[in-house]
Protein backbone atom coordinates (compact mmCIF):
# COMPACT_ATOMS: atom_id res chain seq x y z
CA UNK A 1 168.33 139.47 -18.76
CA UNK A 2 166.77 139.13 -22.31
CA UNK A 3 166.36 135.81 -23.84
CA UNK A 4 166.11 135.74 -27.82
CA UNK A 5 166.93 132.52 -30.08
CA UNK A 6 168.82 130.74 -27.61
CA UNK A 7 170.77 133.48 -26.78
CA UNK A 8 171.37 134.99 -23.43
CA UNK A 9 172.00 138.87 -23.15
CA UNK A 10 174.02 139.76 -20.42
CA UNK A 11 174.02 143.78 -19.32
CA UNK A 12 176.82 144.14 -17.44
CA UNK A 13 177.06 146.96 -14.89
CA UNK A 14 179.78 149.63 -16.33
CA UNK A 15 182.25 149.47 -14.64
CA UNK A 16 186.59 150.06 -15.73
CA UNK A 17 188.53 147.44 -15.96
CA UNK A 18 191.95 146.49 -14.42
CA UNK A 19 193.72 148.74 -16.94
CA UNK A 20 191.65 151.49 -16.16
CA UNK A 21 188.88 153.95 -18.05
CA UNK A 22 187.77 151.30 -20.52
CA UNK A 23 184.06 150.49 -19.77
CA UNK A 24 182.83 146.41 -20.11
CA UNK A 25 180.67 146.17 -23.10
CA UNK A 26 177.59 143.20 -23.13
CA UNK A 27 178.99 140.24 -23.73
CA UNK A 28 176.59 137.25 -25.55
CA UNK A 29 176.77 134.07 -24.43
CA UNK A 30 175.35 130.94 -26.59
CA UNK A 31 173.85 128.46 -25.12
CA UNK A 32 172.78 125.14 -25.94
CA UNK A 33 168.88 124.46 -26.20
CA UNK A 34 168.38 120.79 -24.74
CA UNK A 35 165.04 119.38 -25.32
CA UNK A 36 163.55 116.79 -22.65
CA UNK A 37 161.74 114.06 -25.06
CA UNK A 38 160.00 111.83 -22.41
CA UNK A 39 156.97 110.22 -22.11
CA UNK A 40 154.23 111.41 -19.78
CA UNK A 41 153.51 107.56 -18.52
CA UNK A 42 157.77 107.57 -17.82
CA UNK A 43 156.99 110.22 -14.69
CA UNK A 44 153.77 108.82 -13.44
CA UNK A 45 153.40 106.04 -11.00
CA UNK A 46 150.98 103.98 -13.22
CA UNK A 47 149.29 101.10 -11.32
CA UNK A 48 151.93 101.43 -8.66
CA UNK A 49 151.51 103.33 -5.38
CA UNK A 50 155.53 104.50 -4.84
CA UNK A 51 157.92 105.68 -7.41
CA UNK A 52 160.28 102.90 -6.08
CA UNK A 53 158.13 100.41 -6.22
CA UNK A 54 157.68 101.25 -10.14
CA UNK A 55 161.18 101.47 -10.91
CA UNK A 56 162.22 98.32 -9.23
CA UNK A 57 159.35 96.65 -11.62
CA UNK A 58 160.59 98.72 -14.48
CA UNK A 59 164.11 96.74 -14.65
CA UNK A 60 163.61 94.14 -17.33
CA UNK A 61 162.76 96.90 -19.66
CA UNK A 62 165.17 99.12 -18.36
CA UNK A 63 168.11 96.00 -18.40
CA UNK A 64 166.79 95.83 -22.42
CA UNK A 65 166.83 99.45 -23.24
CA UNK A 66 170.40 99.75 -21.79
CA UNK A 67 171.65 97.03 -24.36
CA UNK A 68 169.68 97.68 -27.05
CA UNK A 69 172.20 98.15 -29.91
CA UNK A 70 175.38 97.63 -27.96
CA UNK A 71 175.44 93.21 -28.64
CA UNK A 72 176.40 92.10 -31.94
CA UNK A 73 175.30 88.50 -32.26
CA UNK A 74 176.71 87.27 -35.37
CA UNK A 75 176.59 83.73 -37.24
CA UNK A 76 178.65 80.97 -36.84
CA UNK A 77 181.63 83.16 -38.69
CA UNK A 78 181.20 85.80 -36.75
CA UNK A 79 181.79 86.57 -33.12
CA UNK A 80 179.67 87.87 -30.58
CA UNK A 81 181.26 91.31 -29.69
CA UNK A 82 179.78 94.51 -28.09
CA UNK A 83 179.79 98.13 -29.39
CA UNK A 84 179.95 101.14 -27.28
CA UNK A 85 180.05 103.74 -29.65
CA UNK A 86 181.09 106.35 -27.04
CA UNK A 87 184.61 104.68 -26.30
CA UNK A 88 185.12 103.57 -30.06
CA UNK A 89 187.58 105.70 -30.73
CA UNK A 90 189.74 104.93 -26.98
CA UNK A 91 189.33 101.84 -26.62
CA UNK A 92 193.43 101.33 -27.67
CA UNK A 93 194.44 103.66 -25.49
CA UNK A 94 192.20 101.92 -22.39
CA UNK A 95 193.81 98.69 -23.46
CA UNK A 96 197.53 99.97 -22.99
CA UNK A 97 196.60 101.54 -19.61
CA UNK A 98 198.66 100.81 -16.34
CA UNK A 99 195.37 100.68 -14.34
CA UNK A 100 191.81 101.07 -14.41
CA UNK A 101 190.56 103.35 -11.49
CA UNK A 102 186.82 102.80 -10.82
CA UNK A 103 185.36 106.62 -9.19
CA UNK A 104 181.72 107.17 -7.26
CA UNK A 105 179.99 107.52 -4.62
CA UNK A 106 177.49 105.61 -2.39
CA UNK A 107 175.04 103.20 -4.97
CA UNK A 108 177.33 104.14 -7.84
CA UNK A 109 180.73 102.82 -5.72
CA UNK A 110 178.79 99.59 -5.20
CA UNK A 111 177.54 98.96 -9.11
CA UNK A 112 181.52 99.49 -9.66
CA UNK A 113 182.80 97.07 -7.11
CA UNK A 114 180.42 94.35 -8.56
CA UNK A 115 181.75 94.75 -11.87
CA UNK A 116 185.84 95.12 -10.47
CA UNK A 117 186.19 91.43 -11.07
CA UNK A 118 185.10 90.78 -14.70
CA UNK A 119 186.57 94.10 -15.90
CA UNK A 120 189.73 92.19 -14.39
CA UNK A 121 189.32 89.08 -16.19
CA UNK A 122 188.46 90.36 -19.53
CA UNK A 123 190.73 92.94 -19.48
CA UNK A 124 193.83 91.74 -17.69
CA UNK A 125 194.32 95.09 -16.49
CA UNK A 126 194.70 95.80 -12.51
CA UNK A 127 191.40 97.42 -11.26
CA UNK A 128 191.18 99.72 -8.23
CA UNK A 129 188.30 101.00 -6.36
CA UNK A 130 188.19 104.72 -5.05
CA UNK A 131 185.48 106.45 -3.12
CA UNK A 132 185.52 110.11 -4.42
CA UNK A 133 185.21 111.85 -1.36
CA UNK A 134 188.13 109.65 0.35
CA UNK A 135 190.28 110.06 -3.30
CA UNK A 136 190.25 114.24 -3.09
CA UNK A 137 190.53 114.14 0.67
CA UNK A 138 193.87 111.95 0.64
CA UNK A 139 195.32 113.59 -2.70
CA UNK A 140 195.46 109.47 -4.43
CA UNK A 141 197.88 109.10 -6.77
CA UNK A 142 196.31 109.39 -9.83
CA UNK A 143 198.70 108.81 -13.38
CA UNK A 144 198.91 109.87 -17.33
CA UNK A 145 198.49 106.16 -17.72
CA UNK A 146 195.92 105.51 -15.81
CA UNK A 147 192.19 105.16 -17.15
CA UNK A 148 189.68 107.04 -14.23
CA UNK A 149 186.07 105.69 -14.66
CA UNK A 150 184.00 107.93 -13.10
CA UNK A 151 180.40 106.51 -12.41
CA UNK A 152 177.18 108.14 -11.25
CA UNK A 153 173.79 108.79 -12.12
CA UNK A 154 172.85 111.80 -12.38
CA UNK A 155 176.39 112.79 -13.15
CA UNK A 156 176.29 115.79 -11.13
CA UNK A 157 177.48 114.35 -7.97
CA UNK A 158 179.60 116.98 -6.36
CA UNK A 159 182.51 114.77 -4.44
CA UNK A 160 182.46 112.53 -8.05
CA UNK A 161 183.01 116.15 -9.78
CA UNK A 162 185.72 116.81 -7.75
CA UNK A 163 187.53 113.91 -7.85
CA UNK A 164 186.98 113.94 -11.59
CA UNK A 165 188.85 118.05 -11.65
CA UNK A 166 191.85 115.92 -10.02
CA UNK A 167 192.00 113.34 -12.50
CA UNK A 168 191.89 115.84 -15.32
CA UNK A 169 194.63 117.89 -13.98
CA UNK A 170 197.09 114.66 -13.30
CA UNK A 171 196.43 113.51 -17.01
CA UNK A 172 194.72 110.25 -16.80
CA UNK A 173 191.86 109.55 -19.61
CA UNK A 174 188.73 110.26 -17.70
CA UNK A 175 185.72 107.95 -18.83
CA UNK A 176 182.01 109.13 -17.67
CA UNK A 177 179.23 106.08 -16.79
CA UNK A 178 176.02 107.78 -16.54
CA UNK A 179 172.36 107.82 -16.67
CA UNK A 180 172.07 111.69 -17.63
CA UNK A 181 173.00 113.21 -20.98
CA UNK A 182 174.36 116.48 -21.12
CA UNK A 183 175.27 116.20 -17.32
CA UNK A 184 178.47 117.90 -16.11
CA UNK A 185 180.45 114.09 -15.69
CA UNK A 186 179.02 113.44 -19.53
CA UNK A 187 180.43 116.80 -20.59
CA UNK A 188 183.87 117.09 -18.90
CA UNK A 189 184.71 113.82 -19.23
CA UNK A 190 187.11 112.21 -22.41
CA UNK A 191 184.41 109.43 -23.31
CA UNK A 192 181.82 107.56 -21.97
CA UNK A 193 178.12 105.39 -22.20
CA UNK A 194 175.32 106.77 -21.16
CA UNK A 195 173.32 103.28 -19.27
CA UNK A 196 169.79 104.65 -20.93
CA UNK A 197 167.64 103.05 -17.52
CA UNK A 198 165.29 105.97 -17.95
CA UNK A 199 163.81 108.36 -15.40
CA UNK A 200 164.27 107.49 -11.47
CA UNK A 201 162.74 109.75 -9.55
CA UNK A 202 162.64 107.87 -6.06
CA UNK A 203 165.64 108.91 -4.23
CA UNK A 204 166.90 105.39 -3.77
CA UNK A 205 168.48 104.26 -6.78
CA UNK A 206 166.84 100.82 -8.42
CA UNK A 207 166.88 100.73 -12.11
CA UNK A 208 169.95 102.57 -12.28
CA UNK A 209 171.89 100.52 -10.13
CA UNK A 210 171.36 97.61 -12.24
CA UNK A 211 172.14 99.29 -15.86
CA UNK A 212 175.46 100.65 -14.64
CA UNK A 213 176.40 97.00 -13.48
CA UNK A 214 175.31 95.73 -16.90
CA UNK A 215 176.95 98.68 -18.75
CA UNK A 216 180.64 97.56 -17.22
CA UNK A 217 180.32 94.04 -17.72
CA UNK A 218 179.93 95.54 -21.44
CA UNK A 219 182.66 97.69 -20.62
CA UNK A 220 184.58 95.00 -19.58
CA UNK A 221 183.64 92.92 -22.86
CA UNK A 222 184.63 96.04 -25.26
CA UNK A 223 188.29 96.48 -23.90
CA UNK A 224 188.67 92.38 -23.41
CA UNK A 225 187.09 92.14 -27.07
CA UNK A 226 190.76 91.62 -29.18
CA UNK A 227 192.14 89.24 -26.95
CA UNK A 228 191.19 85.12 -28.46
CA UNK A 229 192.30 83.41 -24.93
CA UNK A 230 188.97 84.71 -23.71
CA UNK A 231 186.52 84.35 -26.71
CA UNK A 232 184.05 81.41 -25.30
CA UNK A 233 183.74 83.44 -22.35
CA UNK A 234 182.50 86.79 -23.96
CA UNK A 235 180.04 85.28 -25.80
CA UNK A 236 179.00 82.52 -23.23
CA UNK A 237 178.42 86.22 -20.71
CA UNK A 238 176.87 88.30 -24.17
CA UNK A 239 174.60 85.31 -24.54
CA UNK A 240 173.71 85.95 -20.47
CA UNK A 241 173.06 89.57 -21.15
CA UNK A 242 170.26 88.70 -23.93
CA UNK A 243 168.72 86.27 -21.20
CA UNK A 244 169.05 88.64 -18.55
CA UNK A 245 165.82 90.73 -18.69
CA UNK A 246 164.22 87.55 -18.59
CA UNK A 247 165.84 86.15 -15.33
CA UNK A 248 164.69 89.70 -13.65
CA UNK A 249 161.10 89.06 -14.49
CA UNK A 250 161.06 86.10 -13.39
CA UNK A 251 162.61 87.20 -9.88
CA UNK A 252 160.01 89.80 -9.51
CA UNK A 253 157.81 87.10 -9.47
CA UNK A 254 158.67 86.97 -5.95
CA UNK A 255 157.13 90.22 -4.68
CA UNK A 256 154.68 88.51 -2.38
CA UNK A 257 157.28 86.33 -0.69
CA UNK A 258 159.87 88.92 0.00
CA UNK A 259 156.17 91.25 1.56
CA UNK A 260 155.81 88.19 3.75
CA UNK A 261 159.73 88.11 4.74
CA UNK A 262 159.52 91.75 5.36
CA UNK A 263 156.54 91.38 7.70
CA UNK A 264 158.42 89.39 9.94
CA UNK A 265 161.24 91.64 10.34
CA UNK A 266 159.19 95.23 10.97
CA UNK A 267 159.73 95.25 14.50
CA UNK A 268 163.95 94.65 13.94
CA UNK A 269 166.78 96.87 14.85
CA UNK A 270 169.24 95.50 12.73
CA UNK A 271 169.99 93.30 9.83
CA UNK A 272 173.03 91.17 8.42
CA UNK A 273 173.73 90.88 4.91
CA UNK A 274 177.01 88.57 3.91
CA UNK A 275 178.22 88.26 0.79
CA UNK A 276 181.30 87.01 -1.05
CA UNK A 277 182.93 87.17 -4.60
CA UNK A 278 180.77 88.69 -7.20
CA UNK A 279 177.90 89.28 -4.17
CA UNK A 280 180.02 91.21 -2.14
CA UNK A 281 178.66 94.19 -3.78
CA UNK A 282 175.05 93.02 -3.44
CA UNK A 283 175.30 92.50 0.14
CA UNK A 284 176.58 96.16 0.34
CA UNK A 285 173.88 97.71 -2.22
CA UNK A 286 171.02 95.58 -0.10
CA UNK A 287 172.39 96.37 3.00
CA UNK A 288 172.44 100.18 1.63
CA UNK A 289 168.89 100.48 0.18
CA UNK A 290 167.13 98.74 3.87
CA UNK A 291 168.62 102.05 5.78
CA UNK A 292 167.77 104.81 2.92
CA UNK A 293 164.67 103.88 3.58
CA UNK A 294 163.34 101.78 5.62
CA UNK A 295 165.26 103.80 8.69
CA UNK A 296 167.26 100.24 9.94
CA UNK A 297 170.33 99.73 11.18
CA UNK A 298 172.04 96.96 8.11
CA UNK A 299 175.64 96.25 7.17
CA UNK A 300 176.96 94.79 4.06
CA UNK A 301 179.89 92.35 5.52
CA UNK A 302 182.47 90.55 3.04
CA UNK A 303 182.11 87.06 4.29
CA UNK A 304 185.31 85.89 4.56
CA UNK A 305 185.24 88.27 7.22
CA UNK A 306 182.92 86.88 9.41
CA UNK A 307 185.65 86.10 12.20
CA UNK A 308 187.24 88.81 12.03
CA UNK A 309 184.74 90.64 14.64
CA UNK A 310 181.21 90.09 13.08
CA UNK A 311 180.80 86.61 14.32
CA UNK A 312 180.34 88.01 17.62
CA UNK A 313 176.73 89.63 17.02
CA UNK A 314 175.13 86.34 15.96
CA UNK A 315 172.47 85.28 18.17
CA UNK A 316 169.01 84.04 17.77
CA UNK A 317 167.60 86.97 17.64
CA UNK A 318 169.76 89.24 14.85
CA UNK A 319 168.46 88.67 11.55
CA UNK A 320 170.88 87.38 8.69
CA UNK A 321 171.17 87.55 4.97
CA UNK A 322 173.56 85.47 3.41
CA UNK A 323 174.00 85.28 -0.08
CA UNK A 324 174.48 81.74 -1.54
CA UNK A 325 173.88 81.61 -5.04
CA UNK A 326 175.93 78.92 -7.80
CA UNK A 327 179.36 80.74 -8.50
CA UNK A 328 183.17 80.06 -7.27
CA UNK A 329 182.01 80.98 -3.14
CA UNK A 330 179.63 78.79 -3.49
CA UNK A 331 180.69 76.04 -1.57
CA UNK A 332 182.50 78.95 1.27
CA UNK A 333 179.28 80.42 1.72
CA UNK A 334 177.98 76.93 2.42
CA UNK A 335 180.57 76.76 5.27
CA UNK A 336 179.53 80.59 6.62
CA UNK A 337 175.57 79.27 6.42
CA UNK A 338 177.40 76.32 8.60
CA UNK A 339 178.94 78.23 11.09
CA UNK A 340 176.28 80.59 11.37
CA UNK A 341 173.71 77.94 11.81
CA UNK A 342 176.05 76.62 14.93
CA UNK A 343 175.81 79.84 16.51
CA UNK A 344 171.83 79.86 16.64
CA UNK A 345 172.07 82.62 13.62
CA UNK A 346 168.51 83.28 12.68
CA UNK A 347 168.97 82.87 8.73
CA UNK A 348 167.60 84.04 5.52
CA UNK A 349 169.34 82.32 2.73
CA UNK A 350 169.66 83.21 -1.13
CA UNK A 351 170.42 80.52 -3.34
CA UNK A 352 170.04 79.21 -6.86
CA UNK A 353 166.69 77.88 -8.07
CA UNK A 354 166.96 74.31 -6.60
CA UNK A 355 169.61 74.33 -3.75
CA UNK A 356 167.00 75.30 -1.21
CA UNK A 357 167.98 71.57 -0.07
CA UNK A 358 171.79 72.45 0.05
CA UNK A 359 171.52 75.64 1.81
CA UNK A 360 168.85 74.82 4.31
CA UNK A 361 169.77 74.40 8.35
CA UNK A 362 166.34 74.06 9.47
CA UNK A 363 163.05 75.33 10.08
CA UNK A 364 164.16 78.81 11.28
CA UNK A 365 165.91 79.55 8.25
CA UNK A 366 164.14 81.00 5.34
CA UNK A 367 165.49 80.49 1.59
CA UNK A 368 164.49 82.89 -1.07
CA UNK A 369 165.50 81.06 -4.51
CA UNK A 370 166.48 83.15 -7.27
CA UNK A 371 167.19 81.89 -11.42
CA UNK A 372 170.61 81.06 -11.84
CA UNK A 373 173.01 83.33 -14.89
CA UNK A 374 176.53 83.52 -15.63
CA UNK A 375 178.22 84.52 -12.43
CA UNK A 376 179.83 88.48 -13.46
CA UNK A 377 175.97 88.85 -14.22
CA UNK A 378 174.20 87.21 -10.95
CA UNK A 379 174.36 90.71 -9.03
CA UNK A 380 171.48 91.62 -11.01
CA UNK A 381 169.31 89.46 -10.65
CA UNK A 382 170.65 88.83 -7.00
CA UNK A 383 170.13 92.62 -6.00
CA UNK A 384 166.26 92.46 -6.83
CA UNK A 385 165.06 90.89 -3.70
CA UNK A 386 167.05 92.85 -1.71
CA UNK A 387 165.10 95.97 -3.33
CA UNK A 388 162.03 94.40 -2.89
CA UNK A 389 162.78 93.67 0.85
CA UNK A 390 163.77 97.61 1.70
CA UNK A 391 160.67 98.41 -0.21
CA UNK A 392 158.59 96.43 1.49
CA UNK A 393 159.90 96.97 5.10
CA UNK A 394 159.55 100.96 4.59
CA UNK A 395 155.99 100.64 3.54
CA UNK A 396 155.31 98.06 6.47
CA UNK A 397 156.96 100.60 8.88
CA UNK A 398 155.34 103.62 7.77
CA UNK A 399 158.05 105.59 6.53
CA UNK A 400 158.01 107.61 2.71
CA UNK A 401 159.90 105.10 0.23
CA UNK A 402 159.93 107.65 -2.08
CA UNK A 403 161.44 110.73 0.19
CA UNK A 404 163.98 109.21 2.26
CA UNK A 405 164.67 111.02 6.09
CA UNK A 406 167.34 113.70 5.32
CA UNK A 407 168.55 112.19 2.25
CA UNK A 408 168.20 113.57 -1.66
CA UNK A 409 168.23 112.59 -5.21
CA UNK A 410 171.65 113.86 -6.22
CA UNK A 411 173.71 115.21 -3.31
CA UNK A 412 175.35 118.82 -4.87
CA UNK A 413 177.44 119.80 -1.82
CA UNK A 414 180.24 118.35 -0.11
């Protein structure tokens, strides 16, 4: 092979073709030149000792960089609104659709469910969830006027690739969320945003996780954006994502009390994490990132649940997150923290900046108080100490944060 200009020069073996005696002749193939322009400081660890550990501190610059240019805050006679340049042009058709179908995989499934409920509100469309792998395996009905958003990272993800072959071939208009441009998803998809967190290189997704959730709240504000019924709220959440990389600074502040928390649960087996509403997702992302890598048992569980079977592994001894913070649950989770409590649960509680009071059952349970935003954006912030926590507990238990057991950064096969 002989590379010249960009250009590729494939000699062929001769050989005839199908019609007989002709011989192949070299064929040129063009190919794109794609030029990497990153910082050397964006693939070095800096002052910290694990990759993840860096990118969990990198998120209020990576929240910023992903909306950097995308909120329009106009005067008083003009609105707030949000511009995605990458769905400008089918953002009509997205509006008339019959659904919205949300597509991923693992980390990338999760950033989607925690965004399922605004996307609903704003854009009075019915949103479904679909794991890729289950979606190709069961043949899902998939329609012309349906809009498939297919989320991911790296956007190579081969189960998300798949899934996204069988929504091309049924018709629907195929939308790409991901951190990677030029990536197959970014290519083969209709439209799409890139979420611009910059370069993750620990296997366990931090940075990322957060920018996609942030990216489909904007999402969400973009297709809800001609409707008037819902004006105060899209600029009462725009004017939460300017705040936001604030919030996540100051919830990082928290580093050493989440390494303390973490110290007291090396030697565990298992751990709880219940959410509910909006934190559903974050109890499923938490729950996710403490057995990547720190090699323990933990389960995500929707808490209206809790009856339904789980309630019947509480004891002292089983460690259990519950997710409390100010939103429409809050006064159910309140009543799960309750019943818990009665069954000896041994609790870790997180709740808005002041509620410690509210939430508390007693000296065995710990509260970890996080600043309060607008509720469609609390999984942010929420999902921080959660990170932290995994981080902390691999470390403490020796394992490699960075290199997970058996696991990879993008996962190419089925």
């Amino acid at each position: 092979m002989k590379k010249d200009g960009g250009v590729s020069i494939l000699k062929l073996d001769m050989a005839k073709n199908n019609r007989g005696g002709t011989l192949s002749r070299p064929v040129s193939v063009q190919r794109a030149l794609s030029i990497l322009e990153m910082e050397v400081e964006q693939i070095n660890k800096g002052k910290y000792e694990h990759y993840m550990q860096k990118e969990i501190h990198e998120q209020p610059e990576s929240v910023t960089t992903t909306m950097r240019g995308r909120l329009i805050r106009g005067g008083s006679s003009k609105a707030k609104t949000v511009l995605l340049g990458g769905l400008k042009y089918h953002l009509k058709t997205i509006r008339r659709s019959r659904r919205i179908v949300f597509i991923g995989c693992g980390t990338s499934c999760n950033a989607a469910l925690a965004a399922r409920s605004i996307v609903e509100e704003l854009s009075g469309i019915p949103v479904t969830m679909e794991i890729a792998s289950d979606l190709v395996d069961r043949q899902g009905p998939i329609y012309r006027e349906d809009t498939a958003v297919f989320v991911s990272q790296l956007g190579g993800t081969a189960d998300t690739l798949l899934a996204l072959e069988y929504a091309l071939e049924n018709g629907a208009l195929c939308v790409g969320i991901t951190n990677t441009v030029g990536s197959e998803i970014a290519r083969r998809t209709h439209c799409g945003v890139h979420i611009n967190a910059g370069c993750e290189i620990g296997v366990a997704s931090t940075k990322a996780y957060t920018s996609q959730i942030i990216v489909m709240a904007m999402l969400a504000l973009a297709i809800g954006g001609d409707t008037l019924s819902n004006q105060a709220r899209r600029e009462v959440i725009i004017d939460g994502l300017v705040d936001l990389p604030c919030k996540v600074k100051e919830v990082l502040k928290l580093d050493n009390e989440i390494k303390d928390l973490a110290k007291l649960l090396i030697a565990e087996q298992s751990l709880l994490v219940f959410g509910r509403g909006y934190n559903y997702a974050t109890a499923l992302e938490g729950a996710l990132k403490v057995k990547e890598v720190a090699l323990m048992h933990s389960e995500g569980i929707l808490a209206g649940e809790m009856k339904h079977g789980p309630l019947a592994l509480v004891d002292a001894n089983l460690p259990i997150a519950v997710i409390a913070t100010r939103d429409a649950c809050f006064s159910k989770q309140q009543s799960v923290i309750q019943q818990l409590n009665a069954r000896k649960g041994r609790l870790i509680v997180m709740c808005t900046k002041g509620d410690a009071a509210s939430v508390s059952v007693g000296g065995s349970c710990r509260v970890i108080e996080v600043p309060q935003v607008e509720d469609c954006l609390q999984p942010v912030v929420n999902v921080v100490p959660l990170q932290l926590l995994a981080y902390h507990l691999t470390v403490l238990r020796g394992h490699n944060v960075d290199q997970p057991r058996n696991l990879a950064k993008s996962v190419t096969t089925q």
